[in-house]
Protein backbone atom coordinates (compact mmCIF):
# COMPACT_ATOMS: atom_id res chain seq x y z
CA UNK A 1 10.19 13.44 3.77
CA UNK A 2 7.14 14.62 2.48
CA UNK A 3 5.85 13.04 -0.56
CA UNK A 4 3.13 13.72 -2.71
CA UNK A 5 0.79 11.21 -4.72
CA UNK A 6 -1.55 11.71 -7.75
CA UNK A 7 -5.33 11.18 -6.29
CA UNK A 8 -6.62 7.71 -7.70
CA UNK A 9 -8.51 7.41 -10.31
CA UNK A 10 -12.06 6.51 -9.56
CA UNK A 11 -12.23 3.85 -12.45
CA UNK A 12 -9.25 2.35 -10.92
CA UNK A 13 -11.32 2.25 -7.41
CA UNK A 14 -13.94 0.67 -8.61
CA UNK A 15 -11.98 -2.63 -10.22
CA UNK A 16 -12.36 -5.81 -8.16
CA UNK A 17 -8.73 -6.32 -7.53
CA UNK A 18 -8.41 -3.44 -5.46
CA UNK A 19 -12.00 -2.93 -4.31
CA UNK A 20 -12.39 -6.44 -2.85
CA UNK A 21 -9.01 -6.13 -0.54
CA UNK A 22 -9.90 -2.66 0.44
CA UNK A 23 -13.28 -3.37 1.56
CA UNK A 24 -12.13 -6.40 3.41
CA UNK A 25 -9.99 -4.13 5.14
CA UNK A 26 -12.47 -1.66 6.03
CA UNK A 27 -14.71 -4.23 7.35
CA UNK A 28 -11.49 -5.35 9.64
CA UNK A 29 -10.94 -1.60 10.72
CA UNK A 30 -14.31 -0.69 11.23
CA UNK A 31 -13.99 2.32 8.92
CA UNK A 32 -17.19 3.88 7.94
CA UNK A 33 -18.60 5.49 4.86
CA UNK A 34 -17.13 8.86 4.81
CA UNK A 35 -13.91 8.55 6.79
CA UNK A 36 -10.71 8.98 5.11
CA UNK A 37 -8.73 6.29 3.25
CA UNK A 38 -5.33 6.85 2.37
CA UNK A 39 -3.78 4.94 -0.83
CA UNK A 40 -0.27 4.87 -2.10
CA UNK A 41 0.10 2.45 -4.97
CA UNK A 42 3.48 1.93 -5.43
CA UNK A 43 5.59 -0.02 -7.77
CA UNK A 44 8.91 -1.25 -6.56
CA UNK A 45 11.27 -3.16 -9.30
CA UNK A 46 14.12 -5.06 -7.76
CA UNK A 47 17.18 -6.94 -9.07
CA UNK A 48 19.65 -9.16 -7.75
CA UNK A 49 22.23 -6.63 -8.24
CA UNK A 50 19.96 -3.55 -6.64
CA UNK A 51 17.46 -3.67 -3.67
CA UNK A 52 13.91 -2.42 -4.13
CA UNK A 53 13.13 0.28 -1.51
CA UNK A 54 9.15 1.41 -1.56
CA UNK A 55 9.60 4.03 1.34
CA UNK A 56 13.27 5.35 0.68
CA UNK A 57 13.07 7.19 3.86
CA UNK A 58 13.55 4.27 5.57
CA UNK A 59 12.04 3.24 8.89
CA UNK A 60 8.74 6.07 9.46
CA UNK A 61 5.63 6.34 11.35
CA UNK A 62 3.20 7.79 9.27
CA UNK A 63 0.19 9.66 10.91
CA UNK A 64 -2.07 6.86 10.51
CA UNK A 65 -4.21 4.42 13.05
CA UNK A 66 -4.48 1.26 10.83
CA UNK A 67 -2.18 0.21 7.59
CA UNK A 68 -2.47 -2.62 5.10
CA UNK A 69 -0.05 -3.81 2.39
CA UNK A 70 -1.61 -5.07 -0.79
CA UNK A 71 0.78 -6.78 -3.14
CA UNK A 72 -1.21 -6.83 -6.63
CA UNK A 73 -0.28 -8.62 -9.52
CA UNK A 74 3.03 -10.01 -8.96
CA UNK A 75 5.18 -11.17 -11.81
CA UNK A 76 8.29 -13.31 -12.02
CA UNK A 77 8.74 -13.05 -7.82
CA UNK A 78 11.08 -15.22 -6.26
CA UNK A 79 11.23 -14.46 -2.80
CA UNK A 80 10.97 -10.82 -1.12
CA UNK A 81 10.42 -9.32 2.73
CA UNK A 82 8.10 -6.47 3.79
CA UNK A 83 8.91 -5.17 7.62
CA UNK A 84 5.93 -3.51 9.44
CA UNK A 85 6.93 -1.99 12.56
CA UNK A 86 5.00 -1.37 15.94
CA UNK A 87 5.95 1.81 17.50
């Protein structure tokens, strides 16, 4: 499934929330200045009744050496799960 994503606004890039996480991640990777970082920011809204499903695909590899999940500004959580697989 091929899906498509808005580019990120710089202003948005350059707020602490999500500069702070990404950089620590960067440092963990060993990315360097220059090489490509790829950011979906997704909102997923679940209810008892209906399961929240942020790659409705399903299970996918994605082209990519290294991922992180950020969860950013949670409100009224009570439990969730987020699988990661290892190919």
């Amino acid at each position: 499934v091929k899906r498509e994503y808005p580019q990120v606004e710089p202003k948005i890039i350059k707020e602490p929330l999500l500069r702070l996480p990404l950089q620590h991640f960067c440092n963990v990777t060993k990315l360097k200045s220059g090489d490509l970082l790829d950011i979906h920011m997704l909102r997923t809204v679940t209810t008892q009744e209906q399961l929240g499903e942020a790659a409705p695909e399903g299970i996918h590899r994605d082209a990519v050496e290294y991922v992180g999940i950020f969860c950013v500004n949670r409100h009224s959580i009570t439990e969730g799960q987020t699988h990661l697989y290892a190919y």
